[in-house]
Protein backbone atom coordinates (compact mmCIF):
# COMPACT_ATOMS: atom_id res chain seq x y z
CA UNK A 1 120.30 117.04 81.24
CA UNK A 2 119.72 117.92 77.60
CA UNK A 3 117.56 121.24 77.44
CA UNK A 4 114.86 119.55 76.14
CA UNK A 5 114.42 117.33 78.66
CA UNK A 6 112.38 117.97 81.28
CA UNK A 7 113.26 117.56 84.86
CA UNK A 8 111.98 114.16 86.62
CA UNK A 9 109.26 115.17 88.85
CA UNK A 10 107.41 117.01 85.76
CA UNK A 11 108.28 114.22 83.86
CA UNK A 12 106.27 111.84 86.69
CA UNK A 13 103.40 113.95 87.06
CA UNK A 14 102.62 113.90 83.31
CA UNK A 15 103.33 110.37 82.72
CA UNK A 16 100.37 107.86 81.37
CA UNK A 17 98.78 105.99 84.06
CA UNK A 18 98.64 102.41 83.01
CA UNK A 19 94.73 101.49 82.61
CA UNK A 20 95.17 98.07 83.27
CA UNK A 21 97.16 98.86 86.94
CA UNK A 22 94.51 101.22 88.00
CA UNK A 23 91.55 99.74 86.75
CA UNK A 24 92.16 96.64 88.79
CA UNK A 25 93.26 99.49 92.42
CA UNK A 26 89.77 101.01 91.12
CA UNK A 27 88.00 97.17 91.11
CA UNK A 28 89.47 95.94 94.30
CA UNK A 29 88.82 98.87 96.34
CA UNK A 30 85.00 98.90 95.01
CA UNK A 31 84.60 95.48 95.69
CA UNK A 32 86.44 95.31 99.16
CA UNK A 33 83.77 98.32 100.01
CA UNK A 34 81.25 96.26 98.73
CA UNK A 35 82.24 93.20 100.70
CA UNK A 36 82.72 94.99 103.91
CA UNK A 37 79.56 97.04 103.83
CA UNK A 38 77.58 93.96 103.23
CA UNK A 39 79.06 92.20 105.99
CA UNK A 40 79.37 95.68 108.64
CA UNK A 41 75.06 95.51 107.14
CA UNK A 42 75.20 91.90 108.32
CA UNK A 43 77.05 91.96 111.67
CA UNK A 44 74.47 94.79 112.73
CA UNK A 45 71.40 92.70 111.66
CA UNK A 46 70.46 94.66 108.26
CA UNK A 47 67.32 93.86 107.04
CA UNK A 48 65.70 92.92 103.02
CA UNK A 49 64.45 96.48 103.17
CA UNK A 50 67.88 97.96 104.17
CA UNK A 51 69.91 100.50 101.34
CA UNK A 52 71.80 97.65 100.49
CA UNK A 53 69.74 95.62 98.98
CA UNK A 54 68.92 97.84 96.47
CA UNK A 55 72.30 96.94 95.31
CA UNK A 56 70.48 93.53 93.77
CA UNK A 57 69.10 95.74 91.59
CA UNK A 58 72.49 96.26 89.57
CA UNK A 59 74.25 93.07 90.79
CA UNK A 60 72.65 89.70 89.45
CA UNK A 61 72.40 87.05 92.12
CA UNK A 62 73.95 89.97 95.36
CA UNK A 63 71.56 89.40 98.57
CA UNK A 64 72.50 90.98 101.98
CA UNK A 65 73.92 87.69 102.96
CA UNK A 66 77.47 86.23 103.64
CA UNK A 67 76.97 84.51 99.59
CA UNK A 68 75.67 87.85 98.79
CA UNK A 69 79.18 89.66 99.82
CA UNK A 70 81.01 87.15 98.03
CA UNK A 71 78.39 88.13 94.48
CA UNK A 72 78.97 91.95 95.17
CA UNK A 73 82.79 91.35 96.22
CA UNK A 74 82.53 90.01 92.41
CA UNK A 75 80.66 92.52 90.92
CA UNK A 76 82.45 95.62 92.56
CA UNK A 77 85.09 94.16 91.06
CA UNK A 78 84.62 94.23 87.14
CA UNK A 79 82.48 97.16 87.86
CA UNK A 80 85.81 99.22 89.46
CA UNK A 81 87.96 97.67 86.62
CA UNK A 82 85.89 99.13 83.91
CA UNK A 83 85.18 102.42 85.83
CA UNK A 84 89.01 102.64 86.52
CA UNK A 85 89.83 101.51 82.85
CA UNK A 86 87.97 104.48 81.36
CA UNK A 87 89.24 106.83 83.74
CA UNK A 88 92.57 105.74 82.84
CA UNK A 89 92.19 105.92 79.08
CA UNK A 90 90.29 109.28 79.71
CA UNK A 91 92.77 111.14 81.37
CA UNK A 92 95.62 109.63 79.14
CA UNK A 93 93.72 110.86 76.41
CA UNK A 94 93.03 114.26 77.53
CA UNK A 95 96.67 114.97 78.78
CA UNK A 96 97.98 113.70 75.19
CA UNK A 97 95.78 116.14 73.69
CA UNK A 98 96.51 118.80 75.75
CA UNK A 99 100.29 118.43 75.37
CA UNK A 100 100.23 118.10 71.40
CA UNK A 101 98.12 121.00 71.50
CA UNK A 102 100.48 122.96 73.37
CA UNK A 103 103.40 122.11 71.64
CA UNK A 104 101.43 122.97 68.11
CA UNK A 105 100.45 126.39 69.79
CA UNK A 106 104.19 126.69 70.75
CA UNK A 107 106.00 125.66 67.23
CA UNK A 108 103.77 128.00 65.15
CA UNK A 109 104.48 131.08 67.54
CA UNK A 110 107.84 130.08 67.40
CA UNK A 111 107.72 129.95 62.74
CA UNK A 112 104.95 132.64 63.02
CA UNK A 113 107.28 134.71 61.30
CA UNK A 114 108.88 132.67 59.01
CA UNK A 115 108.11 134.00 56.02
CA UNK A 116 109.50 137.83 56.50
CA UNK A 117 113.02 136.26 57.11
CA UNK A 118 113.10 134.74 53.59
């Protein structure tokens, strides 16, 4: 190992998480909760005035029926991909930052005093 490399568990925990990958963990686990709550709400006899239908509200065409868990298994879906898709990018972004601004911060320390050598 090369002493600018750095060891393989750091190297891991700072590695870009792939936006795609996790939007789609983000969209199915969304959607399965959607899916199963609507049909846990329909198993123990949930009525129109229930909490979830309120989810109609931000899902076109989602009704606290068995079509209805199908619509929000649909909609939790994309919703989860985009959430997890900008959680992604956001956290890639802010740990690329974070690292070029440490490593700036580190090089001009290092050359700081470069000038009363010359």
């Amino acid at each position: 190992m090369t002493p600018d490399e750095l060891p393989s568990p750091i190297r891991l925990a700072f590695a870009p998480l792939h936006k795609a990958a996790f939007g789609v963990a983000c969209g199915t686990a969304l959607g399965a909760a959607i899916c199963l709550a609507t049909i846990v709400g329909l198993s123990r006899g949930a009525t129109p005035a229930s909490g979830l239908q309120l989810l109609s509200e931000y899902f076109a065409g989602y009704t606290v029926t068995p079509l209805g868990a199908v619509i929000g298994l649909a909609w939790g879906f994309g919703t989860g991909f985009v959430i997890g898709w900008f959680i992604a990018f956001v956290r890639n972004f802010t740990l690329a930052a974070s690292v070029f601004w440490l490593r700036t911060r580190a090089e001009m320390s290092a050359t700081r005093d470069f000038l009363d050598h010359i």
